[in-house]
PDB file of N, CA and C in Angstrom:
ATOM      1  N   UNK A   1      -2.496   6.511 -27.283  1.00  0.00           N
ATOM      2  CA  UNK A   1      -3.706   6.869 -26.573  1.00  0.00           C
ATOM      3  C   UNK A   1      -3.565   8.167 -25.800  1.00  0.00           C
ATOM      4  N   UNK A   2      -1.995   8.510 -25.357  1.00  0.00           N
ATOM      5  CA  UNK A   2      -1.992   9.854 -24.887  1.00  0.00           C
ATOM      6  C   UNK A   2      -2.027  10.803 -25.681  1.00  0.00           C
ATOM      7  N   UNK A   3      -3.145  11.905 -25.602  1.00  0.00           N
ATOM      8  CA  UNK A   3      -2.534  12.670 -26.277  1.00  0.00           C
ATOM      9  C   UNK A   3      -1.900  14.389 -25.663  1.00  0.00           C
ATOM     10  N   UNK A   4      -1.931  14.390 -24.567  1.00  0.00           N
ATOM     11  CA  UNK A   4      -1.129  15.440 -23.743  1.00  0.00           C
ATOM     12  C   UNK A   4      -0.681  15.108 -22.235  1.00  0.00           C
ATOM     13  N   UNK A   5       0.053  15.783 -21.627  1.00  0.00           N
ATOM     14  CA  UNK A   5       0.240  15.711 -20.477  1.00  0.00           C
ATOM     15  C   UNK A   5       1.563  16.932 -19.766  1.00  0.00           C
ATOM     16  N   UNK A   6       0.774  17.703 -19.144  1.00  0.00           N
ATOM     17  CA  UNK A   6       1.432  18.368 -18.830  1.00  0.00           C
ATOM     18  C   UNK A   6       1.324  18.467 -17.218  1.00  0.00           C
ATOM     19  N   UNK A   7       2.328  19.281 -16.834  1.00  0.00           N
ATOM     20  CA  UNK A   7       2.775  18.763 -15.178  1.00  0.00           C
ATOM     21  C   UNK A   7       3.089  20.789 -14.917  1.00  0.00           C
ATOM     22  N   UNK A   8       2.893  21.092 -13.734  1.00  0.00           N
ATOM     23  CA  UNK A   8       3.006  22.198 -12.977  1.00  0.00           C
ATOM     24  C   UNK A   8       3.295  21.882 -11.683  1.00  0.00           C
ATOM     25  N   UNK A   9       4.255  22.446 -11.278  1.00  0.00           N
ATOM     26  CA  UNK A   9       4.388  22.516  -9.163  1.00  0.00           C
ATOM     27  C   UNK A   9       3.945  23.751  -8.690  1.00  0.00           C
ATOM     28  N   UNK A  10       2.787  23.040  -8.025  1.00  0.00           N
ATOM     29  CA  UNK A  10       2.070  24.460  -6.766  1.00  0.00           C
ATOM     30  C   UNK A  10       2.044  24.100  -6.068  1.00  0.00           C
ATOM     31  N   UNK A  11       2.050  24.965  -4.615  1.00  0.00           N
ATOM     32  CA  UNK A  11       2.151  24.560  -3.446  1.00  0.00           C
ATOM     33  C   UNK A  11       0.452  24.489  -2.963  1.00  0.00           C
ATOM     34  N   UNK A  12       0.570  23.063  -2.593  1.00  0.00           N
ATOM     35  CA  UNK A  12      -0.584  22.422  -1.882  1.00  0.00           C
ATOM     36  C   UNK A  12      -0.951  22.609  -0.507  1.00  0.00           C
ATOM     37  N   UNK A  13      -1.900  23.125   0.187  1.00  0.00           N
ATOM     38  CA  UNK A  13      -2.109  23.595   1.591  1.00  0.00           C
ATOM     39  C   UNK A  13      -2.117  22.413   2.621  1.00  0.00           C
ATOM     40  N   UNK A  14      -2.982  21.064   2.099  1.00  0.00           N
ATOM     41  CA  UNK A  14      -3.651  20.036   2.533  1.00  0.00           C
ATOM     42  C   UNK A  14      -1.880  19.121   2.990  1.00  0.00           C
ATOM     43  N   UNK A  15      -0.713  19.404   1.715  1.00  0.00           N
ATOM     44  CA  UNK A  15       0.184  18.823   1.650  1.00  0.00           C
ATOM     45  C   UNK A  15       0.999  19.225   2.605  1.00  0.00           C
ATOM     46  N   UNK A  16       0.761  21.003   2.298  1.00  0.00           N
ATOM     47  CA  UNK A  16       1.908  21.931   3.237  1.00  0.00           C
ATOM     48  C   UNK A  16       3.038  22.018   2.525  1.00  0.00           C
ATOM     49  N   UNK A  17       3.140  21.619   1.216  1.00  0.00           N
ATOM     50  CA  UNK A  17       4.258  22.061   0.351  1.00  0.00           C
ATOM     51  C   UNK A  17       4.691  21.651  -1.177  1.00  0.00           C
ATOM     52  N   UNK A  18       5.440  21.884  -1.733  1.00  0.00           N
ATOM     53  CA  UNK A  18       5.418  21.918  -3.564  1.00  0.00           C
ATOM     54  C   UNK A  18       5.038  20.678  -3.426  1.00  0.00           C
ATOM     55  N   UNK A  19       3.933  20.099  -5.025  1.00  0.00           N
ATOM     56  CA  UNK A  19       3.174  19.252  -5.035  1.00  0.00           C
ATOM     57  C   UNK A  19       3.292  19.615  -7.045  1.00  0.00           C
ATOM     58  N   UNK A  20       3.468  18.234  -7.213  1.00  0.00           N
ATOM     59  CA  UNK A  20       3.549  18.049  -8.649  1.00  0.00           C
ATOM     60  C   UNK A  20       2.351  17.870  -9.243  1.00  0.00           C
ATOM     61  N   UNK A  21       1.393  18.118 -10.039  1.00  0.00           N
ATOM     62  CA  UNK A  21       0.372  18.289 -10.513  1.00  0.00           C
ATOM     63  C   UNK A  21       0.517  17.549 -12.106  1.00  0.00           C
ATOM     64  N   UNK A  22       0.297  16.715 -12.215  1.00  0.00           N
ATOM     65  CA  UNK A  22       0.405  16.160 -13.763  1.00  0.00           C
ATOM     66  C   UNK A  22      -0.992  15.950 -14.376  1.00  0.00           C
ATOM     67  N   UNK A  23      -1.860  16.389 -15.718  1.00  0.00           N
ATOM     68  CA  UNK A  23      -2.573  16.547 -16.064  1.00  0.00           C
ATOM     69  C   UNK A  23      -2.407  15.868 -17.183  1.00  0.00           C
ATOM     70  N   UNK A  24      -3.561  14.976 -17.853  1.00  0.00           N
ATOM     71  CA  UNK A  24      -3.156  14.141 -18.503  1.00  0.00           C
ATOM     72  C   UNK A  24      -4.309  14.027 -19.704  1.00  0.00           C
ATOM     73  N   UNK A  25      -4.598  14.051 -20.841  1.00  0.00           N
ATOM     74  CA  UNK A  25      -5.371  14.406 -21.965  1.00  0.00           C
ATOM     75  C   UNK A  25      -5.253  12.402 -22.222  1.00  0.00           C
ATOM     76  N   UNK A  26      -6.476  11.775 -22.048  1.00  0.00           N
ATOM     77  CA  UNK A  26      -6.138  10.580 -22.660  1.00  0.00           C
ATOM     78  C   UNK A  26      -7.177  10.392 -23.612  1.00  0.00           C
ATOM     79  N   UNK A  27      -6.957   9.332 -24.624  1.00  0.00           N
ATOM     80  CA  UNK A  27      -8.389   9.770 -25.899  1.00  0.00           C
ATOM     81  C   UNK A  27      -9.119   8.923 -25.546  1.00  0.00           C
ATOM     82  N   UNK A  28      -9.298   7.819 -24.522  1.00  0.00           N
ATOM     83  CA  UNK A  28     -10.530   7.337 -24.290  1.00  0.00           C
ATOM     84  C   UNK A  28     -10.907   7.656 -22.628  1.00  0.00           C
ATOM     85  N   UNK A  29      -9.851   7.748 -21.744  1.00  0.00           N
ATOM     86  CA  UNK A  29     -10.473   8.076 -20.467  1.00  0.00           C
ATOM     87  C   UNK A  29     -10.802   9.574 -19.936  1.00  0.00           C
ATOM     88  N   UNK A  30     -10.509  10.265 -20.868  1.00  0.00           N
ATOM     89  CA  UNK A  30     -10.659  11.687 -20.671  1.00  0.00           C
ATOM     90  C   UNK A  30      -9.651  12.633 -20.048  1.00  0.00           C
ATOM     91  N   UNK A  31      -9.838  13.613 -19.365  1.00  0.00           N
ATOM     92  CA  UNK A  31      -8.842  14.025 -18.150  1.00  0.00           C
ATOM     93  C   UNK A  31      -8.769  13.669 -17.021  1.00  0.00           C
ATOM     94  N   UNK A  32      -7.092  13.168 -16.503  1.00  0.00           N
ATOM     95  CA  UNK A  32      -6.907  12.674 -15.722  1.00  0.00           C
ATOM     96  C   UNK A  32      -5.898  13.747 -14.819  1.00  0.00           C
ATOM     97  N   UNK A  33      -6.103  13.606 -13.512  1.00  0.00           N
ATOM     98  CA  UNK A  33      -5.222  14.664 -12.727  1.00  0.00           C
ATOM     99  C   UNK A  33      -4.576  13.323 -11.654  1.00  0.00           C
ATOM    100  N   UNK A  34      -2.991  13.418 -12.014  1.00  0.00           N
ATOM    101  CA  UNK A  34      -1.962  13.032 -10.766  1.00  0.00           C
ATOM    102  C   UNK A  34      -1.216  13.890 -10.209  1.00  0.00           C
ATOM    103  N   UNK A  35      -0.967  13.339  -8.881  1.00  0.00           N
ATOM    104  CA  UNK A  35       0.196  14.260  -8.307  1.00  0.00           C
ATOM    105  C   UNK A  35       0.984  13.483  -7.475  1.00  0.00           C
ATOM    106  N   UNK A  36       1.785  14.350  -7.299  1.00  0.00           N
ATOM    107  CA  UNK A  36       3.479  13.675  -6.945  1.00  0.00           C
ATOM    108  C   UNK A  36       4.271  14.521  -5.930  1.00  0.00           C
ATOM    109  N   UNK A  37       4.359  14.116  -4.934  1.00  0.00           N
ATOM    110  CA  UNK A  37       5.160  14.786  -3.871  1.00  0.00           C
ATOM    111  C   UNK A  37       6.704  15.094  -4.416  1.00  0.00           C
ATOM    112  N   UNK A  38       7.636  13.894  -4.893  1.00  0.00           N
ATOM    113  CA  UNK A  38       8.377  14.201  -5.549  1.00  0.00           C
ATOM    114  C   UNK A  38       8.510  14.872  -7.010  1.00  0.00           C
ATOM    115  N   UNK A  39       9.198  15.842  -6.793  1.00  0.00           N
ATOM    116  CA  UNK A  39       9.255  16.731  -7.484  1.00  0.00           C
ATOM    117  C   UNK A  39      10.293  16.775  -8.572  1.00  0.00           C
ATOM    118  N   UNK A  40      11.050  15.168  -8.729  1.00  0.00           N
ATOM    119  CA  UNK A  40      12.102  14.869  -9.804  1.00  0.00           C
ATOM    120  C   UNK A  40      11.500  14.280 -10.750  1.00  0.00           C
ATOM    121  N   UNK A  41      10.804  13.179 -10.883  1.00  0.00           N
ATOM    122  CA  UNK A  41      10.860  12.635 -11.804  1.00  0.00           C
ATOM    123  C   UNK A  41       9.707  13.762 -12.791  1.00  0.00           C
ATOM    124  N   UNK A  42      10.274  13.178 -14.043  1.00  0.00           N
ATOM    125  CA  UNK A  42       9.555  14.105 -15.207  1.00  0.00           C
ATOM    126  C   UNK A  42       7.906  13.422 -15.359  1.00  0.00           C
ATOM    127  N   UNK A  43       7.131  14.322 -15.848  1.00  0.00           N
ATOM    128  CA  UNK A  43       5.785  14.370 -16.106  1.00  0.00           C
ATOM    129  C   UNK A  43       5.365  12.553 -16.501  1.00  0.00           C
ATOM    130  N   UNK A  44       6.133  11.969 -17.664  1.00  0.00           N
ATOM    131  CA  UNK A  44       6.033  10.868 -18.287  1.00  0.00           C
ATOM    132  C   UNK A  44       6.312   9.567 -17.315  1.00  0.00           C
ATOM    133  N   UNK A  45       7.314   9.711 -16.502  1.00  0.00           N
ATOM    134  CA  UNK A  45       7.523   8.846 -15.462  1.00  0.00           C
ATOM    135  C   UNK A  45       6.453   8.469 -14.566  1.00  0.00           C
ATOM    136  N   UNK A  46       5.867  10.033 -14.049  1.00  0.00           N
ATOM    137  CA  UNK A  46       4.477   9.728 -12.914  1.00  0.00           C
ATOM    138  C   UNK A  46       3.604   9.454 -13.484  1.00  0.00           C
ATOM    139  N   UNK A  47       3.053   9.235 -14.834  1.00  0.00           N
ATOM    140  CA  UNK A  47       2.016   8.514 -15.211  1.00  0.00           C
ATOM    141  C   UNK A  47       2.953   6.722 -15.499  1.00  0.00           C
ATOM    142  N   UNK A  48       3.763   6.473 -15.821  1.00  0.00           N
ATOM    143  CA  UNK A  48       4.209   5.306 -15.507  1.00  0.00           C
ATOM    144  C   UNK A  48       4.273   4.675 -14.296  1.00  0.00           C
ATOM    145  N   UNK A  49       4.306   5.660 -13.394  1.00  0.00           N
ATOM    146  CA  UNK A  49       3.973   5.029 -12.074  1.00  0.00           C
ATOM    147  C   UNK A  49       2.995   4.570 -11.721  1.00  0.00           C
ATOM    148  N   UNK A  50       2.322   5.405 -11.741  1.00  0.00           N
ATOM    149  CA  UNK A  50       0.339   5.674 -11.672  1.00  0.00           C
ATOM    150  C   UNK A  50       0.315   4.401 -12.571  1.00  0.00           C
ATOM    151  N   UNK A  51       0.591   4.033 -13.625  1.00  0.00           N
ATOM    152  CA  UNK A  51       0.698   2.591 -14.329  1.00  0.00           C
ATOM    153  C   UNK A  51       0.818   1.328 -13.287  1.00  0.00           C
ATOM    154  N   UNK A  52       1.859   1.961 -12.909  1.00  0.00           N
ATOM    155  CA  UNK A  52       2.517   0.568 -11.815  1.00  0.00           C
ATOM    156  C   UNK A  52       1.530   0.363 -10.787  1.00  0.00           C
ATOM    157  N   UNK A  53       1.247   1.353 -10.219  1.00  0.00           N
ATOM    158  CA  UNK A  53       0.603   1.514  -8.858  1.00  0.00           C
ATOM    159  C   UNK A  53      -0.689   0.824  -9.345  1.00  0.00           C
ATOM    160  N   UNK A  54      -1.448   1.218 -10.554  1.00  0.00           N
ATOM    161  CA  UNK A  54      -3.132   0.766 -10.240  1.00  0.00           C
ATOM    162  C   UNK A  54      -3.024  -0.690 -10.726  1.00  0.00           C
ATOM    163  N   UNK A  55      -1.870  -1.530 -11.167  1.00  0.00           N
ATOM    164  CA  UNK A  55      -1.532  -2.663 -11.645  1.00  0.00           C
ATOM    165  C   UNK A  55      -1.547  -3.472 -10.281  1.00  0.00           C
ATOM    166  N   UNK A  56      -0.432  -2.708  -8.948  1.00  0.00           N
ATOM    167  CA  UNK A  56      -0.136  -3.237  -7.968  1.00  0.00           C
ATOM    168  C   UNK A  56      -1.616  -3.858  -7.114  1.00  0.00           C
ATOM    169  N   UNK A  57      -2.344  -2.729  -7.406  1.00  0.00           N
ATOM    170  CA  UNK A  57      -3.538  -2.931  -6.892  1.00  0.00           C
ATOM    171  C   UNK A  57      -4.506  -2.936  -7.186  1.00  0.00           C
ATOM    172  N   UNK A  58      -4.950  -3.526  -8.374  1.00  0.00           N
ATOM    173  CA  UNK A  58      -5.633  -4.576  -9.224  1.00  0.00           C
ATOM    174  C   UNK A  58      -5.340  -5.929  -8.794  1.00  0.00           C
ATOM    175  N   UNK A  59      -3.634  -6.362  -8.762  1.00  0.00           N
ATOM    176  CA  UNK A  59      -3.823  -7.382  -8.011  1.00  0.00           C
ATOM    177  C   UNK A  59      -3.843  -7.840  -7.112  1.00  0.00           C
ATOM    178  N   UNK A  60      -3.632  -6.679  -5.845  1.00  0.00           N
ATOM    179  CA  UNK A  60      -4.193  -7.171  -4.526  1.00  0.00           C
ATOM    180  C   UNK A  60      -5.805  -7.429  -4.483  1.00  0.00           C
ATOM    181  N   UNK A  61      -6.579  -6.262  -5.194  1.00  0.00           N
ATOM    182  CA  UNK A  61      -7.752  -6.964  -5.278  1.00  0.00           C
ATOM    183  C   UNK A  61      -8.289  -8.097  -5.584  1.00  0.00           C
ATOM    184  N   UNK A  62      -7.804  -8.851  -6.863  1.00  0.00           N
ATOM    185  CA  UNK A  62      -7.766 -10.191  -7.336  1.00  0.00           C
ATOM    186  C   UNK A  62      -7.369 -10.759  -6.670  1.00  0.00           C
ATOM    187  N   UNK A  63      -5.941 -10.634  -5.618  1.00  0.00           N
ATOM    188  CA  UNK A  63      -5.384 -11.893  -4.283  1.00  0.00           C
ATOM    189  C   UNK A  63      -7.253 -11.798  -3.497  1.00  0.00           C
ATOM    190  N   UNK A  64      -7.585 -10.585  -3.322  1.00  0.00           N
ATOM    191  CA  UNK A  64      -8.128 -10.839  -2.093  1.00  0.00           C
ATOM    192  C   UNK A  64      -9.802 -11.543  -3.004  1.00  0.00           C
ATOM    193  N   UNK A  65      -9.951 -10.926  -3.585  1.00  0.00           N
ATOM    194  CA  UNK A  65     -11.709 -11.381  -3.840  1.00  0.00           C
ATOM    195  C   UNK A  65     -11.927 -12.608  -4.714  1.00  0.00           C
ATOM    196  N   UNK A  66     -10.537 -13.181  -5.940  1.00  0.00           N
ATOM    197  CA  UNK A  66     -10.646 -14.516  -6.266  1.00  0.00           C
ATOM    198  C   UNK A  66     -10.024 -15.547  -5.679  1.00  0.00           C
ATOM    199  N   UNK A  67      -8.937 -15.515  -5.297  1.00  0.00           N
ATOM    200  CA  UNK A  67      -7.952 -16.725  -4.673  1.00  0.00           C
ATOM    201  C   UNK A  67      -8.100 -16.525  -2.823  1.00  0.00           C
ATOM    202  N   UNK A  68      -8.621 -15.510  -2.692  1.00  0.00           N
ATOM    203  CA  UNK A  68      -9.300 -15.656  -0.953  1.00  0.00           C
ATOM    204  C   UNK A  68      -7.951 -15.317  -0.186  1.00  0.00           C
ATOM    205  N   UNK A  69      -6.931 -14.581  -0.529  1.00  0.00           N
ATOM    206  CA  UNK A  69      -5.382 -14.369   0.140  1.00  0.00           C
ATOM    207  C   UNK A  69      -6.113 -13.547   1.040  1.00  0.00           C
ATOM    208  N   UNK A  70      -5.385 -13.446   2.213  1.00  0.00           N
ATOM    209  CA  UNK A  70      -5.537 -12.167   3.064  1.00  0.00           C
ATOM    210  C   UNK A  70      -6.426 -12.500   4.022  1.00  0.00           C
ATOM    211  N   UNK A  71      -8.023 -13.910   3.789  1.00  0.00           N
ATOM    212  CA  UNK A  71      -8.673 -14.182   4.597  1.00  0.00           C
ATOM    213  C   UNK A  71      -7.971 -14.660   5.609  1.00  0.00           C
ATOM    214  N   UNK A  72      -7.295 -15.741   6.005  1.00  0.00           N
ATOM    215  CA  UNK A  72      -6.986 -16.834   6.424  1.00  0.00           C
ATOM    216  C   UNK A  72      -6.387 -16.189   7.466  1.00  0.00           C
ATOM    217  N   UNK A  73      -6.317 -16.483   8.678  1.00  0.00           N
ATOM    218  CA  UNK A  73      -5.927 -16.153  10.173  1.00  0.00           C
ATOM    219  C   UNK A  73      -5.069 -17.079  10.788  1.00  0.00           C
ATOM    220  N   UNK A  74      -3.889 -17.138  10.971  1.00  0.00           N
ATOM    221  CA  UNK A  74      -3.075 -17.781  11.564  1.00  0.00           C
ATOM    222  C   UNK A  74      -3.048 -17.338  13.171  1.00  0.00           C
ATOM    223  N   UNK A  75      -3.716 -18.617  14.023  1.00  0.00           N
ATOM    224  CA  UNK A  75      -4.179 -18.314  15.223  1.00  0.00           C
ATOM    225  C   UNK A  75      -2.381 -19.329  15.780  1.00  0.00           C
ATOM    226  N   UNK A  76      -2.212 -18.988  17.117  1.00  0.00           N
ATOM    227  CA  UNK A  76      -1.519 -19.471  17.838  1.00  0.00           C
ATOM    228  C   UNK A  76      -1.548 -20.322  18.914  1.00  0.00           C
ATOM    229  N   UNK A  77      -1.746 -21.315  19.635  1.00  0.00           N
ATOM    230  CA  UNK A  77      -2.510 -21.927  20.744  1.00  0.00           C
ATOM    231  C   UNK A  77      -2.319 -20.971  21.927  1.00  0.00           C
ATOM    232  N   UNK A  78      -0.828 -20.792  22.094  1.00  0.00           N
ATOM    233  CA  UNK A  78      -0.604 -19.950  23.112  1.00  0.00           C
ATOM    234  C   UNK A  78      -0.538 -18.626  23.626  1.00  0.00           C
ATOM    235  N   UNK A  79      -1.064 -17.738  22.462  1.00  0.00           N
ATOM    236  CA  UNK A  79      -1.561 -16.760  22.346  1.00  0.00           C
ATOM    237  C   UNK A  79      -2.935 -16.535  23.244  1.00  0.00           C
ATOM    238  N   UNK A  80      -2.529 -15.147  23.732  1.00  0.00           N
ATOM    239  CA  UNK A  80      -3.459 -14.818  24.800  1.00  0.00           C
ATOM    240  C   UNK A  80      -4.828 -13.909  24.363  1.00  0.00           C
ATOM    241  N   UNK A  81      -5.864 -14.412  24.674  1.00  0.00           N
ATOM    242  CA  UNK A  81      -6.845 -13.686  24.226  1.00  0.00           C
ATOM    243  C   UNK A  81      -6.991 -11.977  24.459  1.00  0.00           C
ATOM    244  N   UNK A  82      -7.048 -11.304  23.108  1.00  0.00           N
ATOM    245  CA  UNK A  82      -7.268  -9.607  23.478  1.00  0.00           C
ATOM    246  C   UNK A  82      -8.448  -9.659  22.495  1.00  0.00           C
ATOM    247  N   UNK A  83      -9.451  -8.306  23.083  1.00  0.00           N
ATOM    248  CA  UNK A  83     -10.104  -7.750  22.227  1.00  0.00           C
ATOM    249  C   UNK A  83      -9.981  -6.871  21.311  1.00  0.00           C
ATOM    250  N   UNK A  84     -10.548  -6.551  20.564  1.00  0.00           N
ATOM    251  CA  UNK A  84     -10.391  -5.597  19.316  1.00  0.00           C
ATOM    252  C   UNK A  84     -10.146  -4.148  19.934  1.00  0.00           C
ATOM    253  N   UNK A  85      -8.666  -3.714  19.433  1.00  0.00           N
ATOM    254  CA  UNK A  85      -8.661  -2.705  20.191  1.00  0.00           C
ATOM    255  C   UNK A  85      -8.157  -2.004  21.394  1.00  0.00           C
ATOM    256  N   UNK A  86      -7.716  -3.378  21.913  1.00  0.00           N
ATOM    257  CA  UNK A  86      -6.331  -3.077  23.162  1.00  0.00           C
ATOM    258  C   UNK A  86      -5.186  -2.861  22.958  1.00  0.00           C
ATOM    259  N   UNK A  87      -5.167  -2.415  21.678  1.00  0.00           N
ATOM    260  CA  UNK A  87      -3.371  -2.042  21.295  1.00  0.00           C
ATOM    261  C   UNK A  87      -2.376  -3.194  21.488  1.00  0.00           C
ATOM    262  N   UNK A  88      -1.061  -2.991  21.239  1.00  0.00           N
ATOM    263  CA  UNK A  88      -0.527  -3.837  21.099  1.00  0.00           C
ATOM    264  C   UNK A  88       0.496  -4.369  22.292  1.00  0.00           C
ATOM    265  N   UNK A  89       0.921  -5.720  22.116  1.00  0.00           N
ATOM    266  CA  UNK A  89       0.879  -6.627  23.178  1.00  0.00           C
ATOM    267  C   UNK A  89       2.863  -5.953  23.767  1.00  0.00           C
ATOM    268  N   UNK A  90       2.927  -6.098  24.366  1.00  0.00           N
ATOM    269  CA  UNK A  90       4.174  -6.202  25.284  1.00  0.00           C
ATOM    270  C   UNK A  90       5.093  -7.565  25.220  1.00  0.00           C
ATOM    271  N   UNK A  91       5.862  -7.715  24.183  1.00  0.00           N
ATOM    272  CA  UNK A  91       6.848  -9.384  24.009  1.00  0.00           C
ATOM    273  C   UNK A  91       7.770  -9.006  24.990  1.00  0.00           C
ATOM    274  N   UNK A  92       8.626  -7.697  25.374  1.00  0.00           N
ATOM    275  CA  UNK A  92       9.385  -7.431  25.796  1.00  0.00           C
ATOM    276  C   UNK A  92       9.152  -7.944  27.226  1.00  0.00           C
ATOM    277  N   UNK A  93       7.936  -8.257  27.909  1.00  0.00           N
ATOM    278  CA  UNK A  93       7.378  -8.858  29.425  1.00  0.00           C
ATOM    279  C   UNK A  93       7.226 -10.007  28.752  1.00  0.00           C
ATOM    280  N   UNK A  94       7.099 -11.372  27.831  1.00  0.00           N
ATOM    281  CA  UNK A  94       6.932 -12.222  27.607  1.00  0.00           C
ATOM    282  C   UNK A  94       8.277 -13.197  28.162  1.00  0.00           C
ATOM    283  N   UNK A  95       7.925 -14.620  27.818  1.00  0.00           N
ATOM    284  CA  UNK A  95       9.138 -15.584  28.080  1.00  0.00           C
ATOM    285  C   UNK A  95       9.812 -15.809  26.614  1.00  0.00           C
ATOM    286  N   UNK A  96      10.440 -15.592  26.705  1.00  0.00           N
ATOM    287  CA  UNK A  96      11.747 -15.989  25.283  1.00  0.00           C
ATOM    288  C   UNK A  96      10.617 -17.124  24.521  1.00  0.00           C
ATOM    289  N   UNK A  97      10.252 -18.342  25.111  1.00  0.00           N
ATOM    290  CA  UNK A  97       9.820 -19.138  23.817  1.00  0.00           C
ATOM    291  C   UNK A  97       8.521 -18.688  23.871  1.00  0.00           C
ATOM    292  N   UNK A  98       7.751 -17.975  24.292  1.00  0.00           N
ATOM    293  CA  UNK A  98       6.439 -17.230  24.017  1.00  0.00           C
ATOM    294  C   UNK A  98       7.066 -16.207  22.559  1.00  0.00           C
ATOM    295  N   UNK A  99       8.222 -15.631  22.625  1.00  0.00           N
ATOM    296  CA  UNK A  99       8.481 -14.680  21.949  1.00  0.00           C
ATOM    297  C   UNK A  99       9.196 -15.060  20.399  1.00  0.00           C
ATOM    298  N   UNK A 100       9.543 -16.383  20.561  1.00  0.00           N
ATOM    299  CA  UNK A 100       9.831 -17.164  19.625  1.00  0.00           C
ATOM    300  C   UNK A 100       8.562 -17.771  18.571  1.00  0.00           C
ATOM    301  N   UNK A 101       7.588 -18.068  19.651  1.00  0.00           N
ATOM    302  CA  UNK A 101       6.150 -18.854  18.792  1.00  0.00           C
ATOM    303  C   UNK A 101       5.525 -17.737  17.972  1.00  0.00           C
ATOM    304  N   UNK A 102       5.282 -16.549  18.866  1.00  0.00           N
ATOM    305  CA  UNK A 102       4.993 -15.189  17.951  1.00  0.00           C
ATOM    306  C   UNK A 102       5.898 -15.111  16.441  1.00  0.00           C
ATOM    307  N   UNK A 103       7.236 -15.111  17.022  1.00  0.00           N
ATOM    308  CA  UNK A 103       7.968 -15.069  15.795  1.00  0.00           C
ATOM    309  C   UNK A 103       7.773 -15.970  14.160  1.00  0.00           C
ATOM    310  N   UNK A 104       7.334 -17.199  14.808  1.00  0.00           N
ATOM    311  CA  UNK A 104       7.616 -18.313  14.170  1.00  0.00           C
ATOM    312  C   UNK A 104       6.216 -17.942  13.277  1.00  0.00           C
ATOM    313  N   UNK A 105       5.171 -17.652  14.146  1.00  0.00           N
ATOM    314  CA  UNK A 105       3.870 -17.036  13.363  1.00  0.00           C
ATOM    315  C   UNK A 105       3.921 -16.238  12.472  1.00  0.00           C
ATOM    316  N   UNK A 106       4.414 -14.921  12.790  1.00  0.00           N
ATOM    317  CA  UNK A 106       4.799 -13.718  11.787  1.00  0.00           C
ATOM    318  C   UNK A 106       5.188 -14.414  10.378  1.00  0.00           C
ATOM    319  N   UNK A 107       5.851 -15.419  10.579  1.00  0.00           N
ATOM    320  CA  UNK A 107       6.846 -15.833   9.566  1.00  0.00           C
ATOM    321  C   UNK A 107       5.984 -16.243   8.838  1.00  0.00           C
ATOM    322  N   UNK A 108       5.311 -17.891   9.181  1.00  0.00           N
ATOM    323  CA  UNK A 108       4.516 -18.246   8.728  1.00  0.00           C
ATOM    324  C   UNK A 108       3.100 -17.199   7.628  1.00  0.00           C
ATOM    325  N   UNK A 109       3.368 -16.065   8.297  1.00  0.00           N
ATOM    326  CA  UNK A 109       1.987 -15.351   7.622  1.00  0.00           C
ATOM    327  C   UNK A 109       2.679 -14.599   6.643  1.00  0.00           C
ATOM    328  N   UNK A 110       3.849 -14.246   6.754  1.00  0.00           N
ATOM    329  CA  UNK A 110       4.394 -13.343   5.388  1.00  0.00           C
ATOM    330  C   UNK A 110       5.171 -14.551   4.357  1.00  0.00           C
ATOM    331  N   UNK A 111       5.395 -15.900   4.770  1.00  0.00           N
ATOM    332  CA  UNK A 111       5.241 -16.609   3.965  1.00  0.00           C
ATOM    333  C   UNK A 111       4.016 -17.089   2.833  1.00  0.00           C
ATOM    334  N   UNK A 112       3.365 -17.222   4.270  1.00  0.00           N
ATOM    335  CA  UNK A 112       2.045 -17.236   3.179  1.00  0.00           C
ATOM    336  C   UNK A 112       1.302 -16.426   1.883  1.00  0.00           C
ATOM    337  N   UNK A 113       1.786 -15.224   2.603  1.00  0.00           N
ATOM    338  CA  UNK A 113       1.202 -13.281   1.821  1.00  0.00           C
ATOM    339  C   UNK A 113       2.298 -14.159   0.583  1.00  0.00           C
ATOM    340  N   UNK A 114       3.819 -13.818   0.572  1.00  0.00           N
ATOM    341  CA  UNK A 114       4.298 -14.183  -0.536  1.00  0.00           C
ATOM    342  C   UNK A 114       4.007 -15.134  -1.360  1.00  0.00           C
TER     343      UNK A 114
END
């Protein structure tokens, strides 16, 4: 389905420095333009990436809009009410098992994500 792809490094203003440019001839999606801060891997690799990457997140979309991942809020009892927007909390002024229940939460939620 590929049928070209060629890659150039110019320096990007927005980036502030060499910027890999990969250009990509595909026979049904047309032209495609990637780029790549790193400046090693070869032309064929960063569209394998660009592979990986829109795969990665295809299925975060699918976690989030069919199986409902990502909704779910793991509240704490003893957790102190903040509003949206007060930045983040101070454990280091907390009591050790205040700082433990936080912990135990975190856990719980990247268990869950996995």
């Amino acid at each position: 389905m590929l049928r070209c792809a060629i890659a150039i490094d110019l320096l990007w203003r927005p980036a502030g420095r060499l910027v890999r440019f990969v250009t990509v001839c595909h026979l049904l999606r047309g032209t495609i333009f990637l780029l790549a801060t790193d400046l090693t891997p070869e032309p064929m690799e960063i569209i394998l990436l660009y592979g990986y990457r829109f795969k990665i997140e295809l299925g975060f979309r699918q976690a989030v809009l069919a199986v409902g991942s990502y909704a779910y809020h793991f509240w704490m009892a003893d957790m102190k009410a903040r509003r949206r927007g007060q930045g983040d909390q101070y454990l280091h002024r907390e009591s050790q098992t205040y700082r433990d229940a936080v912990r135990r939460k975190m856990n719980v939620f990247h268990v869950h994500v996995q």
